[in-house]
C-alpha atoms as a PDB file:
ATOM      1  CA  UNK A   1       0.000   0.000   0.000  1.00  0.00           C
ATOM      2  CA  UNK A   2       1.108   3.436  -1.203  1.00  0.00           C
ATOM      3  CA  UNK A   3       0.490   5.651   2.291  1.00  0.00           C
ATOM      4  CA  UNK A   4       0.443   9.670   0.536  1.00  0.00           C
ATOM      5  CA  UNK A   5       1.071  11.779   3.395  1.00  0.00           C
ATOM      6  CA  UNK A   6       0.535  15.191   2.715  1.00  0.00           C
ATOM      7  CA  UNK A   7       2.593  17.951   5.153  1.00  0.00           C
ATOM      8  CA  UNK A   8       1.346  21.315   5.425  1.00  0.00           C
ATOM      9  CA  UNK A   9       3.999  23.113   7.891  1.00  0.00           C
ATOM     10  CA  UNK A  10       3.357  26.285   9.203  1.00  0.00           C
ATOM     11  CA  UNK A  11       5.113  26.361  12.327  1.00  0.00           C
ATOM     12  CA  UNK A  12       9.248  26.606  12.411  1.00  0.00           C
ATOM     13  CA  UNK A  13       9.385  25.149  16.585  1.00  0.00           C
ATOM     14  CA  UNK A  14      10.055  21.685  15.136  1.00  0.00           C
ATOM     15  CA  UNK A  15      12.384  20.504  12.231  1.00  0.00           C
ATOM     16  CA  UNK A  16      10.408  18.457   9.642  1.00  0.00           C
ATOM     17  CA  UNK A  17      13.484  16.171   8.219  1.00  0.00           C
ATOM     18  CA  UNK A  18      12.979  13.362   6.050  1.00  0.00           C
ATOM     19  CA  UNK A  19      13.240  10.967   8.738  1.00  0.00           C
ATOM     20  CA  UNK A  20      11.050  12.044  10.426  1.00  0.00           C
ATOM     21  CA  UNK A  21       8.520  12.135   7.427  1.00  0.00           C
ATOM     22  CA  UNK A  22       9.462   8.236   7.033  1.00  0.00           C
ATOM     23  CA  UNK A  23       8.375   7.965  10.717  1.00  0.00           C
ATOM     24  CA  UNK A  24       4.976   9.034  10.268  1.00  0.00           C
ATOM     25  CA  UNK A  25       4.473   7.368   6.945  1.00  0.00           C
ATOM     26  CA  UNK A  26       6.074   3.933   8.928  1.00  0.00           C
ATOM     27  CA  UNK A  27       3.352   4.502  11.885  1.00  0.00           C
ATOM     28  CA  UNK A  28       0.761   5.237   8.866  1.00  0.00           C
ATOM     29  CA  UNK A  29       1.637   1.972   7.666  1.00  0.00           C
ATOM     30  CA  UNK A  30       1.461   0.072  10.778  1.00  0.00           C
ATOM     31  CA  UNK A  31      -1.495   1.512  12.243  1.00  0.00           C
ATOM     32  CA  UNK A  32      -3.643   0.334   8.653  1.00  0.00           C
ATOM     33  CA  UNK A  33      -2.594  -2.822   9.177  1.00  0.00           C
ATOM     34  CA  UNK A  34      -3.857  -2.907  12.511  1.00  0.00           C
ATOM     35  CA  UNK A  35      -6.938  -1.890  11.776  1.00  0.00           C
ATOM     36  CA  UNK A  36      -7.178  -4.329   8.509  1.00  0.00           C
ATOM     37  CA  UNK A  37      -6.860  -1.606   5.630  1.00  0.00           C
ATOM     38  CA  UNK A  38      -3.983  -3.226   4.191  1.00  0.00           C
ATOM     39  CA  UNK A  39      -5.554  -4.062   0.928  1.00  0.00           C
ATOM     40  CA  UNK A  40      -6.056  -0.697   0.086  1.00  0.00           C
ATOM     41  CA  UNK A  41      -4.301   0.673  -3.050  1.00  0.00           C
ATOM     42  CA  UNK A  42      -3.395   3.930  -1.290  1.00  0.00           C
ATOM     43  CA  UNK A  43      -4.145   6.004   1.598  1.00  0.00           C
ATOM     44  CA  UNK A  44      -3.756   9.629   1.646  1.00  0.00           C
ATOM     45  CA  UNK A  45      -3.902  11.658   4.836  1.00  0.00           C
ATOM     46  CA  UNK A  46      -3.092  15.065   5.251  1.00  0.00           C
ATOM     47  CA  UNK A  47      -1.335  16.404   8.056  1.00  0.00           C
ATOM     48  CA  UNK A  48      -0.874  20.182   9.615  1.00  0.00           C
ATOM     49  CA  UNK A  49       1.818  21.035  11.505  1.00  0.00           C
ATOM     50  CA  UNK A  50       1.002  24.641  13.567  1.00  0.00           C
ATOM     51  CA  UNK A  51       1.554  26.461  16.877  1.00  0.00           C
ATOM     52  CA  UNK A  52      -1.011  27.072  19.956  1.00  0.00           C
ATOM     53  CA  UNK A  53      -3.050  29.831  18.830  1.00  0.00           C
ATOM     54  CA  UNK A  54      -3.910  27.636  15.304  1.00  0.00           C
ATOM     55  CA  UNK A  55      -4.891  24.650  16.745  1.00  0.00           C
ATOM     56  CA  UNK A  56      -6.497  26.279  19.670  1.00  0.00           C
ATOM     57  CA  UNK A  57      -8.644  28.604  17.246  1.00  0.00           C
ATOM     58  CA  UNK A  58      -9.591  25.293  15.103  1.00  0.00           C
ATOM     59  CA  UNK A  59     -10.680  23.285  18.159  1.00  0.00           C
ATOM     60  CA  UNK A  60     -12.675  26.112  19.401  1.00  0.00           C
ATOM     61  CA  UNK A  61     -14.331  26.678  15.719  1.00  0.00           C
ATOM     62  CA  UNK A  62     -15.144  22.712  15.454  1.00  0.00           C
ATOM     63  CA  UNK A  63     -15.305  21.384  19.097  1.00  0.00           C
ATOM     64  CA  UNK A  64     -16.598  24.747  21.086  1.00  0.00           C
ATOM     65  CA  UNK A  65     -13.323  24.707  23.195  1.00  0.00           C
ATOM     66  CA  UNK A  66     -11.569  27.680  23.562  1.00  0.00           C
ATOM     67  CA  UNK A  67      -8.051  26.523  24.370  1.00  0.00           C
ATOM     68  CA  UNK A  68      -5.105  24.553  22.553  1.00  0.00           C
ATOM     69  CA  UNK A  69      -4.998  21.102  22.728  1.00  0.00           C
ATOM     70  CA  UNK A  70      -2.048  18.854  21.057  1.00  0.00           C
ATOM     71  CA  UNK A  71      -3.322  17.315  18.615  1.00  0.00           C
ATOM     72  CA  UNK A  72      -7.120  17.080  16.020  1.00  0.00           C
ATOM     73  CA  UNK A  73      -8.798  14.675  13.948  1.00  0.00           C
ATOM     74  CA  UNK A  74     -11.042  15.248  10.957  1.00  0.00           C
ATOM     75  CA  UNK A  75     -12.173  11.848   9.760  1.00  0.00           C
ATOM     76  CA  UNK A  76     -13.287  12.060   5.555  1.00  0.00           C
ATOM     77  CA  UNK A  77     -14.230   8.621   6.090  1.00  0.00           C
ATOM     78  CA  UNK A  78     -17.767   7.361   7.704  1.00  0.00           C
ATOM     79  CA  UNK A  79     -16.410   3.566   8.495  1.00  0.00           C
ATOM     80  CA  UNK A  80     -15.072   1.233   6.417  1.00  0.00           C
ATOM     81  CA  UNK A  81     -16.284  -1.433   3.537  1.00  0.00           C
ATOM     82  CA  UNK A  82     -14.392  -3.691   1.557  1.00  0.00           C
ATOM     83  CA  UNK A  83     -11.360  -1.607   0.723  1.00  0.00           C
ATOM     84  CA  UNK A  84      -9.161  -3.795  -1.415  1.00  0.00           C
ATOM     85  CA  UNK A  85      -7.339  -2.087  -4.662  1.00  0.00           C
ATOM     86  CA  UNK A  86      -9.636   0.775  -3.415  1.00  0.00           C
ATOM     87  CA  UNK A  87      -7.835   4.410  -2.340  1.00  0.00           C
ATOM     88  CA  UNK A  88      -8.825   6.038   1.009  1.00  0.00           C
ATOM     89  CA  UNK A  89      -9.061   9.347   1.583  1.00  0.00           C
ATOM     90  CA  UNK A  90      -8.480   8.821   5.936  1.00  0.00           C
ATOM     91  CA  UNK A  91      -8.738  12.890   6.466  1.00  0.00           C
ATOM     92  CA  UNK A  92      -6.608  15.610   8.498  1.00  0.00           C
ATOM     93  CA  UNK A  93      -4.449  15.400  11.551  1.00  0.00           C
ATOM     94  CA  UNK A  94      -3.195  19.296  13.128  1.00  0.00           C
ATOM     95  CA  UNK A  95      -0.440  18.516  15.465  1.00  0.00           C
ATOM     96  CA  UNK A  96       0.665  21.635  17.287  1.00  0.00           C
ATOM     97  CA  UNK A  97       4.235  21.689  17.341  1.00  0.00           C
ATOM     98  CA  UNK A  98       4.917  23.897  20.601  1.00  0.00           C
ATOM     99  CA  UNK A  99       2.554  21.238  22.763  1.00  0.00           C
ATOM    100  CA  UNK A 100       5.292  18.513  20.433  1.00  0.00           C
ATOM    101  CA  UNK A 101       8.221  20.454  22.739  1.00  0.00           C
ATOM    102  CA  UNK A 102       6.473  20.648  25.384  1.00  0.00           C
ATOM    103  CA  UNK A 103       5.362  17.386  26.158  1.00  0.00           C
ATOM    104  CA  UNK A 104       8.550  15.663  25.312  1.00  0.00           C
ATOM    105  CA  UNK A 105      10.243  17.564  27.523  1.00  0.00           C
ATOM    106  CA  UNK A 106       7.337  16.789  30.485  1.00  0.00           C
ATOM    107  CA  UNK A 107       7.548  13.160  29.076  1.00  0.00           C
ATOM    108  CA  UNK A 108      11.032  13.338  28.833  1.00  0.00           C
ATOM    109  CA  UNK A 109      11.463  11.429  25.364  1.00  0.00           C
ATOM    110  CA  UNK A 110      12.703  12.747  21.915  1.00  0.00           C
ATOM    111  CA  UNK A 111      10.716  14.918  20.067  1.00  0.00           C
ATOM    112  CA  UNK A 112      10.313  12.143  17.346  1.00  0.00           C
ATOM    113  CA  UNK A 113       8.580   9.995  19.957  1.00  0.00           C
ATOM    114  CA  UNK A 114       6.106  12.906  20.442  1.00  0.00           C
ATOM    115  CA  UNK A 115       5.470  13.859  17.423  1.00  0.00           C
ATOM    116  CA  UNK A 116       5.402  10.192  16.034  1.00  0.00           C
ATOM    117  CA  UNK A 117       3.113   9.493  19.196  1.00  0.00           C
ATOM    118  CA  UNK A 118       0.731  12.721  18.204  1.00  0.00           C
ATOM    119  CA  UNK A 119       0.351  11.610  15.015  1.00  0.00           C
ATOM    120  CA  UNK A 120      -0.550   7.810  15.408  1.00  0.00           C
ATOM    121  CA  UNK A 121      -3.297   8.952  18.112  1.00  0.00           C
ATOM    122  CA  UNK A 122      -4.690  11.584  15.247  1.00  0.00           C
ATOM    123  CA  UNK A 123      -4.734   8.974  12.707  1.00  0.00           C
ATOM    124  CA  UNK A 124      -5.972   6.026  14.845  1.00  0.00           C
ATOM    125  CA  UNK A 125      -8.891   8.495  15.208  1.00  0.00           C
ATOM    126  CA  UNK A 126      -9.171   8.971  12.062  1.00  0.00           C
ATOM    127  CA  UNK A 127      -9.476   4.971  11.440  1.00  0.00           C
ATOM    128  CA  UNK A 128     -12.727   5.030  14.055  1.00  0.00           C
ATOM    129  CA  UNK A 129     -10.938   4.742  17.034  1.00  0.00           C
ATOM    130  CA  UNK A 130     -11.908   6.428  20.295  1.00  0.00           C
ATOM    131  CA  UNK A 131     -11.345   6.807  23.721  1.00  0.00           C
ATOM    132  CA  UNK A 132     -14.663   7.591  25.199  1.00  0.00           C
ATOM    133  CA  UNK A 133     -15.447   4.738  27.059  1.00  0.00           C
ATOM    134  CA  UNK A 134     -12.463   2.997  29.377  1.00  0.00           C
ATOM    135  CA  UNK A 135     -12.891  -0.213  27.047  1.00  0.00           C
ATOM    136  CA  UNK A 136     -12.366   2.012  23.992  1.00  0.00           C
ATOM    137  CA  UNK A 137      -9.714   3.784  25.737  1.00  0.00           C
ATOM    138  CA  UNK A 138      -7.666   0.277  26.494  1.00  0.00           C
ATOM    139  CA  UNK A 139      -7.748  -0.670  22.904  1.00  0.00           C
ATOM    140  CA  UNK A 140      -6.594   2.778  21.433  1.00  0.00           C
ATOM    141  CA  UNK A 141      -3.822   2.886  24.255  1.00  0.00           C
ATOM    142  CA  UNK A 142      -2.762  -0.435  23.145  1.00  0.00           C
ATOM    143  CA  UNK A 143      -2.896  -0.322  19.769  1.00  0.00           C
ATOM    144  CA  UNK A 144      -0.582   2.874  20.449  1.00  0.00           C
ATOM    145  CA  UNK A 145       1.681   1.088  22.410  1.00  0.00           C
ATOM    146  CA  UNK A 146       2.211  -1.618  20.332  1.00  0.00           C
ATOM    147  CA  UNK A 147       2.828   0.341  16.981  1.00  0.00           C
ATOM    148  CA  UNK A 148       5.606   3.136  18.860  1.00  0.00           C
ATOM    149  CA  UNK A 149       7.186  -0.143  20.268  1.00  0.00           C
ATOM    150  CA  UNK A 150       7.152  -2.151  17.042  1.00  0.00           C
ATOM    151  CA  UNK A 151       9.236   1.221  15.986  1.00  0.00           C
ATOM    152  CA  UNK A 152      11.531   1.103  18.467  1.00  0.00           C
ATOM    153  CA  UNK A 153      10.108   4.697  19.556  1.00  0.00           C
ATOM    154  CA  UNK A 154       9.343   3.939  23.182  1.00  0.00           C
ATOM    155  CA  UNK A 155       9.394   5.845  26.685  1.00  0.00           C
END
């Protein structure tokens, strides 16, 4: 599967090299074939990379909440049917690059484990998964864990 990952940076707080592009599109990969997808033809995902005041303006224009948060989903997809040799549009992920810093440092692991960890979560929403309920929560957490481990990209 072709994963088409498509970077829209408008922040400077966090150097976007190529590796760490191949990190995302690696978790892309791994996190589809978790969830099944694998027979696609392609996915494409789009992915902006912003400061506070962006991300806090977009989750208070599409979730009421006036105040950053690290990182958004927008889902283009309503579930999923037989997807083999199809493409999938999955959506957008905004990661805000300063909570990236931040939270590494709190964490205290490499920003490519953040931002790596920030962008699996955003896509794994995207996919349908959630963390409303504690049993949904377990799953997503695990599914996490496994794919940043599988990477070698772990606390």
């Amino acid at each position: 599967m072709k994963i088409l990952l498509s970077i829209n940076n408008r922040q400077k707080v966090l150097p976007v090299s190529a590796g760490l592009r191949a990190l995302w599109r690696e978790a892309a990969g791994l996190a589809l074939r978790a969830a099944g997808l694998q027979a696609a033809k392609k996915a494409e995902i789009s992915l902006l990379l912003c400061g506070d005041a962006c991300i806090r303006k977009l989750n208070n224009s599409f979730r009421g909440i006036d105040a950053a948060t690290d990182v958004l989903s927008f889902p283009q997809l309503d579930g999923f049917a037989e997807v083999s040799g199809q493409s999938l549009l999955l959506g957008d992920i905004v990661i805000s690059c300063e909570r990236v810093l931040a939270q590494a440092e709190e964490f205290a692991h490499s920003l490519e484990r953040e931002s790596v960890f920030l962008f699996l979560h955003g896509l794994l929403h995207l996919l349908g998964y959630g963390h409303e309920t504690e049993e949904e929560e377990r799953e997503m957490r695990g599914l996490q864990a496994g794919i940043l481990g599988q990477m070698e990209l772990i606390r």
